[in-house]
N, C-alpha and C. Protein backbone atom coordinates (compact mmCIF):
# COMPACT_ATOMS: atom_id res chain seq x y z
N UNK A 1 -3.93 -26.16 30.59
CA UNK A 1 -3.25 -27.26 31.25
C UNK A 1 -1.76 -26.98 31.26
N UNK A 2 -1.34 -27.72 32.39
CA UNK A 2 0.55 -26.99 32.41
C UNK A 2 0.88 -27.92 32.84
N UNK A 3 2.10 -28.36 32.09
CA UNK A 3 3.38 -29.78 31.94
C UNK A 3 4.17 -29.20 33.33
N UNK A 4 4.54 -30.48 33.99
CA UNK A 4 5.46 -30.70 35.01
C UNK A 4 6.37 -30.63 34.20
N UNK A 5 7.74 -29.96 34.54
CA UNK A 5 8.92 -30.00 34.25
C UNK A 5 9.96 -30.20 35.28
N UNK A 6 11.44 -30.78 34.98
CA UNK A 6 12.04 -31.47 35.79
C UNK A 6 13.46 -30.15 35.91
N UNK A 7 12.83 -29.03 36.37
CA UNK A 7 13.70 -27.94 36.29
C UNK A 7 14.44 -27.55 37.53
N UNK A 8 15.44 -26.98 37.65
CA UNK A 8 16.14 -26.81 39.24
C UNK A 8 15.07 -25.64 39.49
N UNK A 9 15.23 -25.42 41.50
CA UNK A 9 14.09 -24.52 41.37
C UNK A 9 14.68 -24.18 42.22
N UNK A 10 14.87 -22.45 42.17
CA UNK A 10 16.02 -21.29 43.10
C UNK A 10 14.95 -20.81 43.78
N UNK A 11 15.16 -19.81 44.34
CA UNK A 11 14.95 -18.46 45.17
C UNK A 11 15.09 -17.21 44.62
N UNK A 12 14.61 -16.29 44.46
CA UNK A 12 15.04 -14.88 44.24
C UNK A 12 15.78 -14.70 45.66
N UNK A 13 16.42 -13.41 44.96
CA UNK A 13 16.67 -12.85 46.68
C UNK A 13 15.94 -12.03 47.32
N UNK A 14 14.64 -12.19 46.78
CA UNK A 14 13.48 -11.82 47.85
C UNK A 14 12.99 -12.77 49.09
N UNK A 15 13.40 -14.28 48.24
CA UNK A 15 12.75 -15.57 48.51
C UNK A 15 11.45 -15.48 48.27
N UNK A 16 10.76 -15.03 48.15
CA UNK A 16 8.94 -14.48 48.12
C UNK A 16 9.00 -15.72 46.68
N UNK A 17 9.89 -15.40 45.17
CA UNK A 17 8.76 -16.10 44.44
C UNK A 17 10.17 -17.55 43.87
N UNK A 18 9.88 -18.49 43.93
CA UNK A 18 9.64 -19.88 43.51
C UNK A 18 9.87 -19.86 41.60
N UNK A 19 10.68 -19.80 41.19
CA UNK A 19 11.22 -19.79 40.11
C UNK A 19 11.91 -20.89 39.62
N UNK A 20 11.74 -21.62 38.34
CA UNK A 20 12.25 -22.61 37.42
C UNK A 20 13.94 -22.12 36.88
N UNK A 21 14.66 -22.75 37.43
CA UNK A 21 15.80 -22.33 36.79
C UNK A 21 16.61 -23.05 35.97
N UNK A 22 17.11 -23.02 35.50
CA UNK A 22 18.55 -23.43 34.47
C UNK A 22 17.08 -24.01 33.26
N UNK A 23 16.08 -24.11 32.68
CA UNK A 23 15.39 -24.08 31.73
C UNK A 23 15.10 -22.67 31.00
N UNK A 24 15.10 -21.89 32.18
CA UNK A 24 14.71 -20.44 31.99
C UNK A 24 14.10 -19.90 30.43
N UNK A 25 15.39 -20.31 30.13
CA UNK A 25 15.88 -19.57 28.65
C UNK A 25 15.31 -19.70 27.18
N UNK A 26 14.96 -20.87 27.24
CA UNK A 26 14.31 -21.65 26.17
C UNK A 26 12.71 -22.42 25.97
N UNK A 27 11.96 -21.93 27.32
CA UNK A 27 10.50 -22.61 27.09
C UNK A 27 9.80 -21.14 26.77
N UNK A 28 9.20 -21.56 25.62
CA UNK A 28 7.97 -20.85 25.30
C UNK A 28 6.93 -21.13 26.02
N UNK A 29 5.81 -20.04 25.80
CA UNK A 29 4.57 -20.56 25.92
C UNK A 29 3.40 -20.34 25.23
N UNK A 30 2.03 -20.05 25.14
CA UNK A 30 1.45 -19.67 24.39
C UNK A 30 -0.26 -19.19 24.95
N UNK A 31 -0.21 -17.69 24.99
CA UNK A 31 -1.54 -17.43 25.63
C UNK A 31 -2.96 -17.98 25.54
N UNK A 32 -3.52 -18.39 26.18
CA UNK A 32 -4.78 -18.83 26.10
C UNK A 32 -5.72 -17.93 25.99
N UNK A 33 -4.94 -16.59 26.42
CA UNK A 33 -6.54 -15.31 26.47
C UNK A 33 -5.48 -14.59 26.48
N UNK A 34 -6.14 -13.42 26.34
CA UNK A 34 -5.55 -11.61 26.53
C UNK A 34 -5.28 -11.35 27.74
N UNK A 35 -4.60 -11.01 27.98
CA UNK A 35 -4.03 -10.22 29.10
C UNK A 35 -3.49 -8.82 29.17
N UNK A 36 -4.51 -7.64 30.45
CA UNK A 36 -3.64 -6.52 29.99
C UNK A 36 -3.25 -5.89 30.47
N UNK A 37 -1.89 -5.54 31.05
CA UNK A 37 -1.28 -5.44 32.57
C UNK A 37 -1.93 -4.25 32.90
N UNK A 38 -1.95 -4.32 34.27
CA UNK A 38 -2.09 -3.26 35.59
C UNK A 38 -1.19 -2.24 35.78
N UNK A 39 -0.25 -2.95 35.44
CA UNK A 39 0.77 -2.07 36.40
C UNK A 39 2.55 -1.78 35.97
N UNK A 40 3.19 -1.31 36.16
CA UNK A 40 4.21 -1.30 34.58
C UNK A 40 5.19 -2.67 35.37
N UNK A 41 4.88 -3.58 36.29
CA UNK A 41 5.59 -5.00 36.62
C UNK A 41 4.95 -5.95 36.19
N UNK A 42 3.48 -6.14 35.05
CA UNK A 42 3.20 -6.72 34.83
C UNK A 42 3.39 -6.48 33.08
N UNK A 43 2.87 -8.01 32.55
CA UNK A 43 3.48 -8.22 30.72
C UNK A 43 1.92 -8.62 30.47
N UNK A 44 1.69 -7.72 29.13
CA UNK A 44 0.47 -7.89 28.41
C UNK A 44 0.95 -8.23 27.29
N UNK A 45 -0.18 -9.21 26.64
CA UNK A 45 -0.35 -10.20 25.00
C UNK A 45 -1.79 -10.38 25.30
N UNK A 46 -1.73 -11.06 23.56
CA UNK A 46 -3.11 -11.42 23.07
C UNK A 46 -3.24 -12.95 23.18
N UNK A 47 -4.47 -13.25 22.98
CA UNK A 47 -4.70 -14.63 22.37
C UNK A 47 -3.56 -15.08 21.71
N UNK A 48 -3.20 -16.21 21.67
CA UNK A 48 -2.23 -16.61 20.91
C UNK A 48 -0.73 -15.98 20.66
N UNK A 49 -0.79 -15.29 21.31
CA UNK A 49 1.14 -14.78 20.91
C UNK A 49 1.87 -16.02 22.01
N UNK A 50 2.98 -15.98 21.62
CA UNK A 50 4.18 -17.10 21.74
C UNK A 50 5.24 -16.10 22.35
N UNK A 51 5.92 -16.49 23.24
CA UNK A 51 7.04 -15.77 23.79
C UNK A 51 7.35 -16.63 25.16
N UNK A 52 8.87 -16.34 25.83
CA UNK A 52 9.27 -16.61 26.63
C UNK A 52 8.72 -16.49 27.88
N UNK A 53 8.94 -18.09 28.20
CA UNK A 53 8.69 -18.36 29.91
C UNK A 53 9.59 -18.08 30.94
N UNK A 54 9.38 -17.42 31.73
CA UNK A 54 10.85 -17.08 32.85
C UNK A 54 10.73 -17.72 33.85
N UNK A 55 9.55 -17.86 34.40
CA UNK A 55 9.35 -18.67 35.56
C UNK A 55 8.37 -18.89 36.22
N UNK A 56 7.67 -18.99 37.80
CA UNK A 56 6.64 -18.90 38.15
C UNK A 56 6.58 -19.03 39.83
N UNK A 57 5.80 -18.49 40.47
CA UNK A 57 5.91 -18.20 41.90
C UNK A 57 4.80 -19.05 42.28
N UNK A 58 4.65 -20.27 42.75
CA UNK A 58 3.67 -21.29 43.29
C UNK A 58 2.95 -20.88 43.34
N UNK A 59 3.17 -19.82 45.01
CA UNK A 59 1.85 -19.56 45.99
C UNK A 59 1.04 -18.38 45.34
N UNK A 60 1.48 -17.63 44.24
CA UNK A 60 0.64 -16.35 43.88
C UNK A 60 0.19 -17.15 42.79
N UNK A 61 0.77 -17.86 41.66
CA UNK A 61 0.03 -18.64 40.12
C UNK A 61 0.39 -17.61 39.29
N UNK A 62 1.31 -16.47 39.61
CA UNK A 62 1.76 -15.74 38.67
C UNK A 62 3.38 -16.25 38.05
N UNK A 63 3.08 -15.75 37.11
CA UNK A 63 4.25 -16.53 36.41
C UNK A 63 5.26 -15.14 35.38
N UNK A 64 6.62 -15.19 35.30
CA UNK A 64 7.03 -13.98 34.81
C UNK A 64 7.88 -14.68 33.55
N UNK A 65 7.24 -13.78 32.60
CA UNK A 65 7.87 -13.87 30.81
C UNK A 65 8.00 -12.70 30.32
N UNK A 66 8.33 -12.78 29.03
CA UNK A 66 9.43 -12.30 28.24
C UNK A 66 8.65 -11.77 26.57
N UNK A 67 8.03 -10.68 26.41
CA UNK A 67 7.58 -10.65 24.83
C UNK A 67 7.87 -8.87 24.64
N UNK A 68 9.14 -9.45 23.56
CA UNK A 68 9.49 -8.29 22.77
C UNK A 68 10.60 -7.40 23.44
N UNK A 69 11.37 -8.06 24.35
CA UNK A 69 11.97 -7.46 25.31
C UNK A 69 11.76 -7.09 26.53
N UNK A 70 10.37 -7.35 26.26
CA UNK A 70 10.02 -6.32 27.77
C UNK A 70 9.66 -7.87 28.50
N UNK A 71 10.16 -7.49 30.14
CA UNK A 71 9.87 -8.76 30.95
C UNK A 71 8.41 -8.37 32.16
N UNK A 72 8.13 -9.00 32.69
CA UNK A 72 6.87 -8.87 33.62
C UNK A 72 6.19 -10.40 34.04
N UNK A 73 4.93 -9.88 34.66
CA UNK A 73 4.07 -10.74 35.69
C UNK A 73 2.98 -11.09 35.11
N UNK A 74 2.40 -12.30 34.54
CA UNK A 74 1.27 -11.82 34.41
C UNK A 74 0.74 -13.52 34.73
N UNK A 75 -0.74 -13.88 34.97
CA UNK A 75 -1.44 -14.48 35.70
C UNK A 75 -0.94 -16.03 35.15
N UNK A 76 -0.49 -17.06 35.75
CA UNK A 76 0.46 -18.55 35.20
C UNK A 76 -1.04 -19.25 34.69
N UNK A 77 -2.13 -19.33 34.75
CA UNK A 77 -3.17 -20.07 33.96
C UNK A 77 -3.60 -19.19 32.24
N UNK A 78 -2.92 -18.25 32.73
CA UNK A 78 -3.39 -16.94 30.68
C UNK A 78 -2.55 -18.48 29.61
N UNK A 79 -1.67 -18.94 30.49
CA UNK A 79 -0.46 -19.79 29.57
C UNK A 79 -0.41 -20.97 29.11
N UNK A 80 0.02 -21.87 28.09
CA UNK A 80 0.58 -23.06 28.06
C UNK A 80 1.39 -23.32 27.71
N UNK A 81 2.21 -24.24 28.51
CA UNK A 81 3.64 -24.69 27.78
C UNK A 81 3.69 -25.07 26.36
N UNK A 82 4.20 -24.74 25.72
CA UNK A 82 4.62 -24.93 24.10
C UNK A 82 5.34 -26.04 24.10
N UNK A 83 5.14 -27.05 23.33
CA UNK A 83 5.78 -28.02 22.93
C UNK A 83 6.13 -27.97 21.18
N UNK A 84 7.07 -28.84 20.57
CA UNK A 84 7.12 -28.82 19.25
C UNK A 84 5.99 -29.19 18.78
N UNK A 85 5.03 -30.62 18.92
CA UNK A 85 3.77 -30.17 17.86
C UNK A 85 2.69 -29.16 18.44
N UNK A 86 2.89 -28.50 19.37
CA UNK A 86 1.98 -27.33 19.70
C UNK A 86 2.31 -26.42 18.97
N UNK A 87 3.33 -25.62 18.51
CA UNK A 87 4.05 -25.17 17.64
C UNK A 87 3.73 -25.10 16.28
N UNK A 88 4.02 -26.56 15.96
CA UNK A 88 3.74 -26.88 14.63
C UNK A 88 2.11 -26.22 14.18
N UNK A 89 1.37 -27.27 15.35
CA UNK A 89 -0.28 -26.86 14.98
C UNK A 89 -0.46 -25.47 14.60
N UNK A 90 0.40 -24.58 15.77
CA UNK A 90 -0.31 -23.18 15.95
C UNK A 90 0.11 -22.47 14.50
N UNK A 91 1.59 -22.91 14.02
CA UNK A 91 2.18 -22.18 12.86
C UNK A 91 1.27 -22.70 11.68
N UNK A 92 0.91 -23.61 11.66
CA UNK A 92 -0.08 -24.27 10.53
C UNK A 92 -1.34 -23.38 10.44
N UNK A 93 -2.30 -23.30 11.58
CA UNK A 93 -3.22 -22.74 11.41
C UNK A 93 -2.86 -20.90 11.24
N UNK A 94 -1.93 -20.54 11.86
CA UNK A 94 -1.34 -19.71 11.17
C UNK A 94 -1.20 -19.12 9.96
N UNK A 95 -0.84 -19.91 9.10
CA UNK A 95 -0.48 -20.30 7.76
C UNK A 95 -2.16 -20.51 7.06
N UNK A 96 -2.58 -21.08 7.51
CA UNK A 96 -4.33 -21.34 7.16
C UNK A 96 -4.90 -19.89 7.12
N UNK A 97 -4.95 -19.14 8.84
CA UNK A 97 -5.18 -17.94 7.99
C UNK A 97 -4.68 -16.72 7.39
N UNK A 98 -3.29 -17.00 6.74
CA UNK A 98 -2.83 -16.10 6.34
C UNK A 98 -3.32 -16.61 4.79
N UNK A 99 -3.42 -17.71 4.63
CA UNK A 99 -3.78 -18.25 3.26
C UNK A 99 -5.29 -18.15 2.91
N UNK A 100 -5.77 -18.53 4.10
CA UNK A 100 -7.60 -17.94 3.91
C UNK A 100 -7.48 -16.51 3.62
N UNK A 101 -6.87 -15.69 3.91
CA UNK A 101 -7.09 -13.82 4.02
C UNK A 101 -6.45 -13.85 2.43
N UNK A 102 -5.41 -14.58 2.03
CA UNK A 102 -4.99 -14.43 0.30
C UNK A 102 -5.63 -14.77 -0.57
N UNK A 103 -6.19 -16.11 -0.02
CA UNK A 103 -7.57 -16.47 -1.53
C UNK A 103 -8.84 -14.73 -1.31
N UNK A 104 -9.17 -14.93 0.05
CA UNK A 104 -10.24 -13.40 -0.03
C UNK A 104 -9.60 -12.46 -0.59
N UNK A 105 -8.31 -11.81 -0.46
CA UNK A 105 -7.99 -10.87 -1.50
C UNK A 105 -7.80 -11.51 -2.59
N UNK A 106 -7.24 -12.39 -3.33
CA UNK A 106 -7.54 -13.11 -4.72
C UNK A 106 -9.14 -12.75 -5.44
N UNK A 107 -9.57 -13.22 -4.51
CA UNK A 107 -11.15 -13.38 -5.47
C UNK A 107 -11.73 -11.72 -5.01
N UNK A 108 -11.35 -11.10 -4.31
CA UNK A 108 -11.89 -9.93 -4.38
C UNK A 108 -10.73 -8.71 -5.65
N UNK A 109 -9.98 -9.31 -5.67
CA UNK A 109 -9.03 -8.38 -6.97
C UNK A 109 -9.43 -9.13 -8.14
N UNK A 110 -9.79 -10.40 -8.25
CA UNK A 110 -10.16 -10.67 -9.61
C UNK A 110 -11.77 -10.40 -9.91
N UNK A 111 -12.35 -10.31 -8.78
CA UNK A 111 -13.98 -9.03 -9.41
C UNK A 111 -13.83 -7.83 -9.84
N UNK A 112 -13.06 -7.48 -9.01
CA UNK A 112 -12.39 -6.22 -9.38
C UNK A 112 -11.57 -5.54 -10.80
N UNK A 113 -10.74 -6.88 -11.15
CA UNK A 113 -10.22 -6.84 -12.53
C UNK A 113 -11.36 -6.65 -13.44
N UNK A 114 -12.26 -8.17 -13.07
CA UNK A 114 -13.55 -7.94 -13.94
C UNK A 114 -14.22 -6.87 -14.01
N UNK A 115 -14.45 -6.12 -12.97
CA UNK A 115 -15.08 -5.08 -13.48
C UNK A 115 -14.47 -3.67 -14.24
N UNK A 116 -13.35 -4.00 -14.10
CA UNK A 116 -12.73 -2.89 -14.07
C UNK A 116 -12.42 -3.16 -16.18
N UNK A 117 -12.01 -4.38 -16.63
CA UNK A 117 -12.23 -5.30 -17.74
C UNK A 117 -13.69 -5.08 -18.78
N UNK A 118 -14.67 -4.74 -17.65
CA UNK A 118 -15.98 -4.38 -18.44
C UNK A 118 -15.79 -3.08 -18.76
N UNK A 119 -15.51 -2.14 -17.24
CA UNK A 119 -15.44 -0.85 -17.47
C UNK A 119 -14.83 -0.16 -19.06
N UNK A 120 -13.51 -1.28 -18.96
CA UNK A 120 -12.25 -0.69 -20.54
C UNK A 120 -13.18 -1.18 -21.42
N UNK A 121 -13.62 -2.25 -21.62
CA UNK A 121 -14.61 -3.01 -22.82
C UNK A 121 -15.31 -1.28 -23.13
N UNK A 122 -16.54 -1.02 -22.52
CA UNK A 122 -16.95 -0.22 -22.26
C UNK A 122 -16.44 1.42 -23.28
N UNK A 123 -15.26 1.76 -22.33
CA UNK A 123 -14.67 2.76 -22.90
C UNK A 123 -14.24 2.81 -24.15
N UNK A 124 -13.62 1.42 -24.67
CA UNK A 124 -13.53 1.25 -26.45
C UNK A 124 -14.39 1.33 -27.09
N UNK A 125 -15.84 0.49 -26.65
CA UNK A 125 -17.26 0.49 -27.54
C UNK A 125 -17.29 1.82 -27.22
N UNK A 126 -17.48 2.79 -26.99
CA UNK A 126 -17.41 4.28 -26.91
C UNK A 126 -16.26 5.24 -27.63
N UNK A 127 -15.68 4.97 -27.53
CA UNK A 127 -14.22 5.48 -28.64
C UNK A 127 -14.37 5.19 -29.75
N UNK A 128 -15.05 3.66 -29.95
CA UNK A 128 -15.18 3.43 -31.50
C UNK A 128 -16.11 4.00 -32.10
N UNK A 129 -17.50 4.51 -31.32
CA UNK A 129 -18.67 4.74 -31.47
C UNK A 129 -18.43 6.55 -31.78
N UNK A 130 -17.77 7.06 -30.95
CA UNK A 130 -16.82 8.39 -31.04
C UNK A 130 -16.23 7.96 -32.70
N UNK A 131 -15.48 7.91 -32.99
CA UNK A 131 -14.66 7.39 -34.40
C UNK A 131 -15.86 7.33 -35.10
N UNK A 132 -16.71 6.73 -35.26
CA UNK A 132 -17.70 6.31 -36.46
C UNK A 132 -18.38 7.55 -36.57
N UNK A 133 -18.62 8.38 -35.76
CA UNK A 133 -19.75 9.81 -35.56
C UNK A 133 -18.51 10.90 -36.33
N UNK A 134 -17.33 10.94 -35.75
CA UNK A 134 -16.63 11.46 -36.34
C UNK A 134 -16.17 11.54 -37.94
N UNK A 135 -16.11 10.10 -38.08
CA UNK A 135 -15.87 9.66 -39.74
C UNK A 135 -16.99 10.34 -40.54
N UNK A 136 -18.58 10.16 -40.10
CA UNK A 136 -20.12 10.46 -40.47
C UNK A 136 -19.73 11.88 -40.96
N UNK A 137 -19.58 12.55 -39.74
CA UNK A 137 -19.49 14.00 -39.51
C UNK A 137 -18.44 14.71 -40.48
N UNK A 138 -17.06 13.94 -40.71
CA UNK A 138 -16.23 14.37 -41.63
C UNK A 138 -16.98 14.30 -42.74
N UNK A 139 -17.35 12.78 -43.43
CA UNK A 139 -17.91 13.17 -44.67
C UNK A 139 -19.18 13.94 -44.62
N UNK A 140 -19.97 14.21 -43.79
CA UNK A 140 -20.71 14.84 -44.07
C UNK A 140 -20.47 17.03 -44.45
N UNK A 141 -19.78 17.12 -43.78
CA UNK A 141 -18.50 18.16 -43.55
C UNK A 141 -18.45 17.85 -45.21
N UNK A 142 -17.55 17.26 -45.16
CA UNK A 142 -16.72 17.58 -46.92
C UNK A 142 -18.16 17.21 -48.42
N UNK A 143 -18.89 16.49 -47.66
CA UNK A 143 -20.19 16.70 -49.17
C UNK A 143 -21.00 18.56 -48.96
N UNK A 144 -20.89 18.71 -47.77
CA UNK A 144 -21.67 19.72 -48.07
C UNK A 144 -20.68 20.90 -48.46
N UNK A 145 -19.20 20.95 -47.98
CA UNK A 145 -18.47 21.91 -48.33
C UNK A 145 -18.66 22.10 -49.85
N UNK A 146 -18.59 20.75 -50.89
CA UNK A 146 -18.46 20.45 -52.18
C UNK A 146 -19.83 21.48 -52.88
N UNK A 147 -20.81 21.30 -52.27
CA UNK A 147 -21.50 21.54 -52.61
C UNK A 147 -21.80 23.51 -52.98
């Protein structure tokens, strides 16, 4: 879905495309799908990336933005206007799964500790068990030397 905005609206000096002006600068938007250019005048993103709106040409529904520097064309329905709680939502769930992916590494490093916790357990009951054969072996060593 795409917000009417109350933007001046120029000409290139092609006249061909129908462009939003003096807003230009400052509307985001936010992909609805992937997009992946054709052609090196068109701009490819994913699901969900956020970047600058430049404008949009009526009669084609192509619309030209701005991600990462690089500018281009790419289809005006891939988009939605970004608003502040659109924003908010998207950075939240954001945040959700960057925080879902930290508890999964959490609980997968603390099995990991655990096992790794049994493993050392492990290696001491064996060192000590080493030590006691050794101690055996010494005295047994020094009774029979005596002898």
């Amino acid at each position: 879905s795409t917000q009417s905005t109350e933007a001046v609206v120029s000409t290139q000096s092609t006249g061909a495309e129908t462009l939003f002006g003096s807003m230009n600068d400052n509307i985001e938007v936010i992909a609805l799908a992937e997009f992946n250019a054709f052609t090196p005048h068109e701009l490819s993103f994913k699901k969900g990336d956020i970047f600058m709106f430049k404008g949009v040409d009526e009669e084609t529904g192509w619309a030209q933005g701005q991600v990462n520097g690089t500018i281009g064309w790419f289809p005006f329905k891939f988009v939605e206007f970004l608003d502040n709680a659109k924003k908010r939502e998207f950075r939240e769930q954001e945040l959700q799964k960057q925080l879902s992916g930290l508890k999964e590494n959490e609980q997968k490093l603390r099995a990991r500790r655990e096992g790794l916790t049994k493993e050392l357990k492990e290696v001491d009951d064996n060192i000590s068990e080493i030590t006691k054969k050794k101690k055996n072996y010494s005295r047994r060593v020094n009774i029979n030397s005596e002898r």
